[in-house]
Protein backbone atom coordinates (compact mmCIF):
# COMPACT_ATOMS: atom_id res chain seq x y z
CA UNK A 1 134.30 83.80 91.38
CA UNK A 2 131.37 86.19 92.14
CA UNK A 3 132.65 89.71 91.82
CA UNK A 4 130.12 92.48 93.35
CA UNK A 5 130.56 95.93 92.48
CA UNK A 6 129.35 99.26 92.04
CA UNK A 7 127.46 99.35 88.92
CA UNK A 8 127.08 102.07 86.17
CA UNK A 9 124.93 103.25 83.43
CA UNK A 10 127.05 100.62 81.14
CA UNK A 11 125.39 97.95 83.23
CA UNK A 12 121.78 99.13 82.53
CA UNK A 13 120.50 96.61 79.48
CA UNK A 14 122.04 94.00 81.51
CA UNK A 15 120.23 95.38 84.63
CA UNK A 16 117.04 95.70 82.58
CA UNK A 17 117.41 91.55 81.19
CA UNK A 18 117.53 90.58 84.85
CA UNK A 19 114.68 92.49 85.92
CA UNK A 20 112.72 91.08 83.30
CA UNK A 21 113.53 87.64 83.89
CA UNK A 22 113.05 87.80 88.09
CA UNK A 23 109.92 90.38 87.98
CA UNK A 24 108.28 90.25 84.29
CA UNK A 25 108.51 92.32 81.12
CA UNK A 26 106.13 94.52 82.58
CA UNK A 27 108.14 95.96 85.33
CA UNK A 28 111.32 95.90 83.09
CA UNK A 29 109.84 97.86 80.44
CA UNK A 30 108.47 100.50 83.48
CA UNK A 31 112.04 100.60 84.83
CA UNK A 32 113.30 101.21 81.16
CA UNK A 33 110.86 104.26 80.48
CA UNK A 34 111.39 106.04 83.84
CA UNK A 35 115.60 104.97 83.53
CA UNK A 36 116.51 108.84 82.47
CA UNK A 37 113.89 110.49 85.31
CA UNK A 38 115.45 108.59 87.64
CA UNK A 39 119.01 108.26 87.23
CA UNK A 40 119.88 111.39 85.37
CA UNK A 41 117.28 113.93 86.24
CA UNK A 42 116.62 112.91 90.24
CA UNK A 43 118.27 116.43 92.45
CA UNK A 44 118.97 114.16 95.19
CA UNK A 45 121.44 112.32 92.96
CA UNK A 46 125.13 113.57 93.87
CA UNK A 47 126.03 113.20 90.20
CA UNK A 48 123.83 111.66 87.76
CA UNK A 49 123.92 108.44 86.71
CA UNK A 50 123.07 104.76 87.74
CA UNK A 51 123.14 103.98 92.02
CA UNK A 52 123.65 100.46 92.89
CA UNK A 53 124.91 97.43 93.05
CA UNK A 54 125.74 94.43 91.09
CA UNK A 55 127.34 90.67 90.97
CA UNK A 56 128.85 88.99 87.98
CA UNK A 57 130.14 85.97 86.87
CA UNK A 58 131.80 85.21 83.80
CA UNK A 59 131.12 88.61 82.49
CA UNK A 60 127.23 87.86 83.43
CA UNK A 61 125.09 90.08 85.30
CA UNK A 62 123.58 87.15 87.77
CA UNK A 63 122.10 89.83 90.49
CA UNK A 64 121.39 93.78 90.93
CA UNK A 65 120.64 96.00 94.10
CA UNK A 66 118.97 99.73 92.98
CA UNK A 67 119.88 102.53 95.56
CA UNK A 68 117.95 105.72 95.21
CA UNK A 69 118.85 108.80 97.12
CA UNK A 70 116.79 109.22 99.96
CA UNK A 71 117.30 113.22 100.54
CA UNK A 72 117.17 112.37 104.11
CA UNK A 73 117.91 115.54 106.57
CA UNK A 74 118.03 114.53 110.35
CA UNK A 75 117.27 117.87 112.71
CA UNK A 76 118.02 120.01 109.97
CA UNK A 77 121.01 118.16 108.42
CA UNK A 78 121.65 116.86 105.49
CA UNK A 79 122.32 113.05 106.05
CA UNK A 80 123.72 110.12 103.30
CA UNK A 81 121.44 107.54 103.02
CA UNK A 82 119.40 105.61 100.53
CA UNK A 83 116.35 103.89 99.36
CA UNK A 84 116.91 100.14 98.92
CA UNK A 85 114.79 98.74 95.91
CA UNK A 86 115.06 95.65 93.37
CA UNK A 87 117.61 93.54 95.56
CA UNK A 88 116.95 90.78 92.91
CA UNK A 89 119.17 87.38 91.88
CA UNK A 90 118.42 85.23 89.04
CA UNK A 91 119.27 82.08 90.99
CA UNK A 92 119.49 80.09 87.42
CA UNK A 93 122.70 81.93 86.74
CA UNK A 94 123.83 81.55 90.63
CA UNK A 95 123.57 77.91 90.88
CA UNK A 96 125.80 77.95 87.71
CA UNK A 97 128.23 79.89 89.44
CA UNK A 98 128.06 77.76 92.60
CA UNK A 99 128.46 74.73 90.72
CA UNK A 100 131.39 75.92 89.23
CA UNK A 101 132.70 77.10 92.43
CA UNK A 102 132.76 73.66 93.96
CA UNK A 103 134.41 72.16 90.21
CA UNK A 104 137.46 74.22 91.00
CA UNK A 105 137.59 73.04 94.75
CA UNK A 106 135.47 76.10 96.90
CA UNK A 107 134.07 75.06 99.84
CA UNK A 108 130.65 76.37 99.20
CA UNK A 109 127.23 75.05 100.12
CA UNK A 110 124.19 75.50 97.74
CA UNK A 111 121.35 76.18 100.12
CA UNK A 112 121.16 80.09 100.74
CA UNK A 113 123.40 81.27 98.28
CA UNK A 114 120.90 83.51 96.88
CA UNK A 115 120.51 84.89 100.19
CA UNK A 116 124.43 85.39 100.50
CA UNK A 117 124.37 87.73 97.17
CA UNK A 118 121.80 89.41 98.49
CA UNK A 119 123.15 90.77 101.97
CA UNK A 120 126.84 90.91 100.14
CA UNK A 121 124.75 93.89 97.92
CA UNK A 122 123.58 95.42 100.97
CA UNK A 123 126.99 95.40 102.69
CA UNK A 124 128.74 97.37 99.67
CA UNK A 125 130.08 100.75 100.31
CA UNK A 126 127.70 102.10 97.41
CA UNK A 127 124.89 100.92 99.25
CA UNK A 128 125.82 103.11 102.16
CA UNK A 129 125.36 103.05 106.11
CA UNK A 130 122.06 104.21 106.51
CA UNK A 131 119.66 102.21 104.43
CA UNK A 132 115.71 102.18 104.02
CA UNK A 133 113.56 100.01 102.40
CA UNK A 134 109.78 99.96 102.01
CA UNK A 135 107.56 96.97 100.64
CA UNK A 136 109.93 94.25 102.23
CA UNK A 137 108.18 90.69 102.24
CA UNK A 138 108.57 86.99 103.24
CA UNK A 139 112.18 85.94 103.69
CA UNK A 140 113.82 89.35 102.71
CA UNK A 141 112.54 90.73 106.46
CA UNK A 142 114.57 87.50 108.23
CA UNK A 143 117.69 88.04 106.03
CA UNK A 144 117.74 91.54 106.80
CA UNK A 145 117.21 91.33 110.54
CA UNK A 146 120.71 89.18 110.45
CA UNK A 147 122.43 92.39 109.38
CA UNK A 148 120.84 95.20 111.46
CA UNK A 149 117.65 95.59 109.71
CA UNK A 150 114.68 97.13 111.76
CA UNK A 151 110.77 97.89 111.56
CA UNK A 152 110.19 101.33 112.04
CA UNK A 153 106.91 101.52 114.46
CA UNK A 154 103.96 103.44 113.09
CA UNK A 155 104.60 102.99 109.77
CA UNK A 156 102.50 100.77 107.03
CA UNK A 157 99.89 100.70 104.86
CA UNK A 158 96.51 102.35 105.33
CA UNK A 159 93.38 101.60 103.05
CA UNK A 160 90.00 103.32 103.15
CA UNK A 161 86.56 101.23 100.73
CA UNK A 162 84.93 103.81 99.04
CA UNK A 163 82.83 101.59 96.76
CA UNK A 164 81.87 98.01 96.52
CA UNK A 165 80.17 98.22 92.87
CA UNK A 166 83.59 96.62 91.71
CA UNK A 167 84.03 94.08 93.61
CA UNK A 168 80.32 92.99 93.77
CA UNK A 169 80.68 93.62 89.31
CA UNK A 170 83.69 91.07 89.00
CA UNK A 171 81.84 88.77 91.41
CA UNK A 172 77.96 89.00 90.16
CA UNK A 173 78.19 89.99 86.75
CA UNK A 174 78.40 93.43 85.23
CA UNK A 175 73.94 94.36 85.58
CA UNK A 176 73.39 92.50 89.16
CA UNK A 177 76.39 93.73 90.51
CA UNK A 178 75.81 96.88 89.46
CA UNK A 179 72.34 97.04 91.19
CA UNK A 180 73.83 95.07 94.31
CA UNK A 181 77.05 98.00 94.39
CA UNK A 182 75.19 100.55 94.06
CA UNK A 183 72.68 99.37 96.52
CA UNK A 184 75.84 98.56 99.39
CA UNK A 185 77.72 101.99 98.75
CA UNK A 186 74.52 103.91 100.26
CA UNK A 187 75.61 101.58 103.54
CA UNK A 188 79.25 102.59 103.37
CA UNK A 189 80.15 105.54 105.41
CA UNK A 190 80.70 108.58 103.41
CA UNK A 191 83.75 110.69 104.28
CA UNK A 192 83.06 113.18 106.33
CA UNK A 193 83.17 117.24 105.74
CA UNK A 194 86.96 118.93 105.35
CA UNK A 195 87.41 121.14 108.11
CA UNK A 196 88.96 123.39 105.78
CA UNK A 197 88.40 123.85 102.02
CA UNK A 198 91.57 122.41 100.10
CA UNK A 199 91.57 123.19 96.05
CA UNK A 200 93.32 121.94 93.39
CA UNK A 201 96.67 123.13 92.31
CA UNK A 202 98.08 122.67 88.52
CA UNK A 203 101.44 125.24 88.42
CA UNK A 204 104.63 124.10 89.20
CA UNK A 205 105.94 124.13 92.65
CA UNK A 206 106.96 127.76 93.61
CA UNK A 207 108.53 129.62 96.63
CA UNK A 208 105.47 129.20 98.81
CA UNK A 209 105.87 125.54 98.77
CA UNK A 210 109.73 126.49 99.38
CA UNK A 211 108.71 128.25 102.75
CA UNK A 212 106.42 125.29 103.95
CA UNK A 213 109.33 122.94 103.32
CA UNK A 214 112.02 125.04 105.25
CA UNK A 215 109.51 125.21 108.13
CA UNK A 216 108.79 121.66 108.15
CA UNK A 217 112.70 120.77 107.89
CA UNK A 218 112.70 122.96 111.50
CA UNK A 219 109.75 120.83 113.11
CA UNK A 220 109.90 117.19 112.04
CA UNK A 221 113.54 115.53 113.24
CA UNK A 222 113.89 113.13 110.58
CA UNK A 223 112.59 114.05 107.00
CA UNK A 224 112.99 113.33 103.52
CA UNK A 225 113.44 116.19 100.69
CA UNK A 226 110.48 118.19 99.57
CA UNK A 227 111.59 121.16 98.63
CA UNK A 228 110.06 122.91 95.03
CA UNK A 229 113.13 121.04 92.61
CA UNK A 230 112.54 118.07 93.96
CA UNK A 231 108.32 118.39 93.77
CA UNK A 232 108.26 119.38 90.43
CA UNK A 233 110.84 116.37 89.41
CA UNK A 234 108.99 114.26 91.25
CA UNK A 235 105.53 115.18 90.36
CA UNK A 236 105.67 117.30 87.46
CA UNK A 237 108.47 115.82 85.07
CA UNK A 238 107.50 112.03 86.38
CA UNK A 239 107.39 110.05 82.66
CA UNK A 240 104.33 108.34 82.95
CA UNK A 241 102.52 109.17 86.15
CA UNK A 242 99.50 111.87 86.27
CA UNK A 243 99.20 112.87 90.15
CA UNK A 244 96.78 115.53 91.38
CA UNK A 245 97.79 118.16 94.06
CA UNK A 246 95.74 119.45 96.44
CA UNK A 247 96.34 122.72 98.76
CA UNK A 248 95.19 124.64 101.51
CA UNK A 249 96.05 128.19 101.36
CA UNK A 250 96.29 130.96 103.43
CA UNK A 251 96.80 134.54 102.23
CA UNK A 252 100.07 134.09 100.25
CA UNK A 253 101.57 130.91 101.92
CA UNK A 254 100.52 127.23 101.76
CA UNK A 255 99.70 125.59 105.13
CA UNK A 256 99.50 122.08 103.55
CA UNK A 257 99.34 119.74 100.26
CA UNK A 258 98.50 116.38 99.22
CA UNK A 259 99.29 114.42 95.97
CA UNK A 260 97.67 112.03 94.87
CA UNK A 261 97.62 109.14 91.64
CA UNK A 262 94.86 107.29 90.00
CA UNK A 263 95.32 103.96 88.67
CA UNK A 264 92.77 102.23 86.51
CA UNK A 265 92.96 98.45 85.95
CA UNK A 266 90.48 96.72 83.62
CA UNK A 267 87.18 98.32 85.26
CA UNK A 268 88.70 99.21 88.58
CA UNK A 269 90.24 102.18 89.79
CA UNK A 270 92.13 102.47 93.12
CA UNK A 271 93.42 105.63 94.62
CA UNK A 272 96.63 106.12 96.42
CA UNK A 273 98.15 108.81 98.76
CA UNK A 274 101.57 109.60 97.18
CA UNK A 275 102.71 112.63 99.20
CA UNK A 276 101.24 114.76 101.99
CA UNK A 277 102.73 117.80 103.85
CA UNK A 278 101.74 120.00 106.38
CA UNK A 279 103.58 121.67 109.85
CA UNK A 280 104.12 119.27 112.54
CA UNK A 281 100.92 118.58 114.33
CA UNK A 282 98.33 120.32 112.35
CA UNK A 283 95.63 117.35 111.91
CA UNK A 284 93.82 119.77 111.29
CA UNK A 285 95.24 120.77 107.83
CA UNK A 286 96.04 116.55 107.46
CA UNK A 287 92.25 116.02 108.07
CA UNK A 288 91.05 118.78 105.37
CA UNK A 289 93.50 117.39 102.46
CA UNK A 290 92.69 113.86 103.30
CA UNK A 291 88.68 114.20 103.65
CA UNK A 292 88.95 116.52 100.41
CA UNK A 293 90.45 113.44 98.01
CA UNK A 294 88.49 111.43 99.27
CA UNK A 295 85.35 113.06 98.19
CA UNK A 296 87.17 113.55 94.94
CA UNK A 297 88.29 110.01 94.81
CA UNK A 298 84.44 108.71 95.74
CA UNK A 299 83.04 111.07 93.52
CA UNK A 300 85.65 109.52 90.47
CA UNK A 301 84.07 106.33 91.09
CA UNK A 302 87.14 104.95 93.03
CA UNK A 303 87.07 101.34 95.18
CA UNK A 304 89.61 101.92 97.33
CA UNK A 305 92.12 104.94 98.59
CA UNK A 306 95.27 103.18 100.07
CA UNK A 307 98.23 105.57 102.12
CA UNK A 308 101.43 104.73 103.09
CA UNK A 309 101.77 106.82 106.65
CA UNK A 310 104.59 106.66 108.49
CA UNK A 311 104.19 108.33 112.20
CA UNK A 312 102.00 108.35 115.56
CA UNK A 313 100.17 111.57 114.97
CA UNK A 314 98.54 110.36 111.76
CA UNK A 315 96.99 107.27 113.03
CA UNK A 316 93.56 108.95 114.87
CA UNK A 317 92.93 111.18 111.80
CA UNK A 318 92.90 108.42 109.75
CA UNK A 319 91.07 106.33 111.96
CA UNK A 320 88.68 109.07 112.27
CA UNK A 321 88.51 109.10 108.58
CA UNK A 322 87.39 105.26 108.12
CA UNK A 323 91.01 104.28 107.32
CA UNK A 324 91.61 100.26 108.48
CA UNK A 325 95.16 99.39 109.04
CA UNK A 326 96.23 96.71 106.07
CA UNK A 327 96.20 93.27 106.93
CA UNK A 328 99.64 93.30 105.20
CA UNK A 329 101.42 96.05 106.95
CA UNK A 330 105.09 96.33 105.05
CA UNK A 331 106.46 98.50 107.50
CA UNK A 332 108.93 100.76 106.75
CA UNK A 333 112.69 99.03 107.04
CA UNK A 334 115.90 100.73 107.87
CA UNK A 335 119.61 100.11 108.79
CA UNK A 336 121.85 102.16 110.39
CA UNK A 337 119.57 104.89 111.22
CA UNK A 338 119.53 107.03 114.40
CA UNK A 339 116.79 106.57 116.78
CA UNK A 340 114.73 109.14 115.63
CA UNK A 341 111.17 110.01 113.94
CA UNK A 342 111.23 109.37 110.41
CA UNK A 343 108.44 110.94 108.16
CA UNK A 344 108.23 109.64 104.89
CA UNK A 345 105.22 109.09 102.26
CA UNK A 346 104.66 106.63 99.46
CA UNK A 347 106.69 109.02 96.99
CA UNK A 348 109.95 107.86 98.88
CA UNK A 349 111.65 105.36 97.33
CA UNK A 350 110.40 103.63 94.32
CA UNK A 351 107.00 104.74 95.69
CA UNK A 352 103.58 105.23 93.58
């Protein structure tokens, strides 16, 4: 018998062995260095320690469902819900169970049980009612539209070139497609002027970030926690992460920031939007932060700037920024919540 429960820190090597096996050393070994961040230091956690979900059989750890604390407040209010990452099943260790299943006489059918852990996790209490998911691909967007699962609209992944030297390098060779990059990136459309001058900002996340956060929590009817504790976990105390913040200010308040991470592969480096917050309806202030890293981005030799954006006012100032809509859009998922505006970044979740 498959018993799913709630799991524990006490499950975590055991967690940490599956993840390895279904996604790679390499994400395993991430998960293990960023295990205390998350799951003991996070403010959104209602006591710390490991959210999620697990199945066993035979005292073996054959699938695991992560649930991070979304912080979500709906018109003001603080609402229970939760980030849906790593629903994974070592399907190895289910067949065993299956086939044992049908040794002692269960009347259970091979094809989709992997699927069947999978939306059991989901339906457990820990997981909660309201549930949101990000990234969600190939089969996982059917089996979750069987138990309430919907697209958000307006949400998905934006990406803006900034350079083709690297793609022209890895294609040409290192000298030509050097000449050939550099030669194409005086065709490619620079980013236009800020409309306002946005500067970098190194402290820690103080009051005035405090203030922008209580008046956003007014305007925008669905939003996700961004208030200075949770910044500076999130941005300052992050393990193994460098991000850059940029600001606009205005006397002694802040009218808008932006966050930002730079990762560097072999010889390419890709930018990506982690965070961005401003009052409801100020493209304005969106357009300055935006058009600012990407002139610091292009100017750090960067291919690409990708952004997660989730909402309808964002779409023409990222249009009008050279933004293209990604051909694979990963819309933003969710069960059980209210119809209502979400506004979430890439730094939701088990985001960037």
């Amino acid at each position: 018998m498959i018993d799913i429960r709630g799991a524990t820190d006490g499950d975590k090597d055991r967690i940490l062995a599956l993840m390895e096996v279904v996604l790679g050393p390499a994400e395993a070994t991430r998960a293990e260095r960023r295990w205390h961040w998350q799951w003991q230091q996070d403010p959104r956690l209602a006591q710390p320690g490991y959210q999620g979900v697990v199945a066993v059989w035979k005292d073996r750890l054959i699938a695991s469902l992560s649930c991070i604390p979304a912080g979500l407040y709906i018109r003001t209010k603080p609402i229970c819900a939760c980030w849906s990452v790593d629903n994974l099943v070592h399907w190895g260790l289910a067949r065993n169970a299956l086939h044992n299943a049908r040794r002692n006489g269960g009347n259970t059918r091979e094809s989709g049980l992997d699927n069947r852990i999978a939306l059991a996790m989901l339906d457990h209490p820990v997981a909660g009612r309201i549930q949101l998911a990000k990234h969600v691909t190939g089969k996982v967007t059917t089996l979750g539209s069987r138990v309430g699962y919907r697209a958000l609209n307006d949400t998905g992944r934006w990406s803006r070139q900034l350079s083709a030297v690297g793609p022209l390098r890895r294609s040409l060779g290192r000298p030509l497609g050097f000449l050939v990059g550099a030669a194409a990136d005086l065709a490619l459309p620079r980013p236009p002027p800020p409309k306002l001058e946005a500067i970098p900002f190194e402290g820690d996340f103080d009051e005035r970030f405090e203030r922008l956060w209580t008046q956003a929590l007014e305007e925008y009817p669905a939003i996700t926690r961004r208030d200075p504790v949770t910044l500076n976990w999130r941005y300052r105390q992050h393990p193994d992460t460098r991000y850059t913040t940029l600001v606009l200010e205005e006397k002694d308040q802040i009218r808008g920031y932006l966050i930002y991470s730079r990762l560097a592969k072999s010889d390419r480096l890709h930018g990506t939007i982690v965070d961005l917050l401003v009052r409801r309806g100020d493209t304005e202030a969106v357009q300055s932060l935006l058009a600012t890293a990407l002139r610091r981005l292009r100017r750090a030799r960067a291919e690409r700037v990708d952004y997660f954006a989730v909402g309808a006012l964002l779409k023409p100032v990222l249009q009008d920024l050279g933004f293209r809509s990604s051909t694979n859009v990963y819309p933003v998922w969710e069960r059980g919540l209210p119809h209502v505006e979400l506004y979430a970044t890439d730094g939701d979740g088990d985001g960037a």
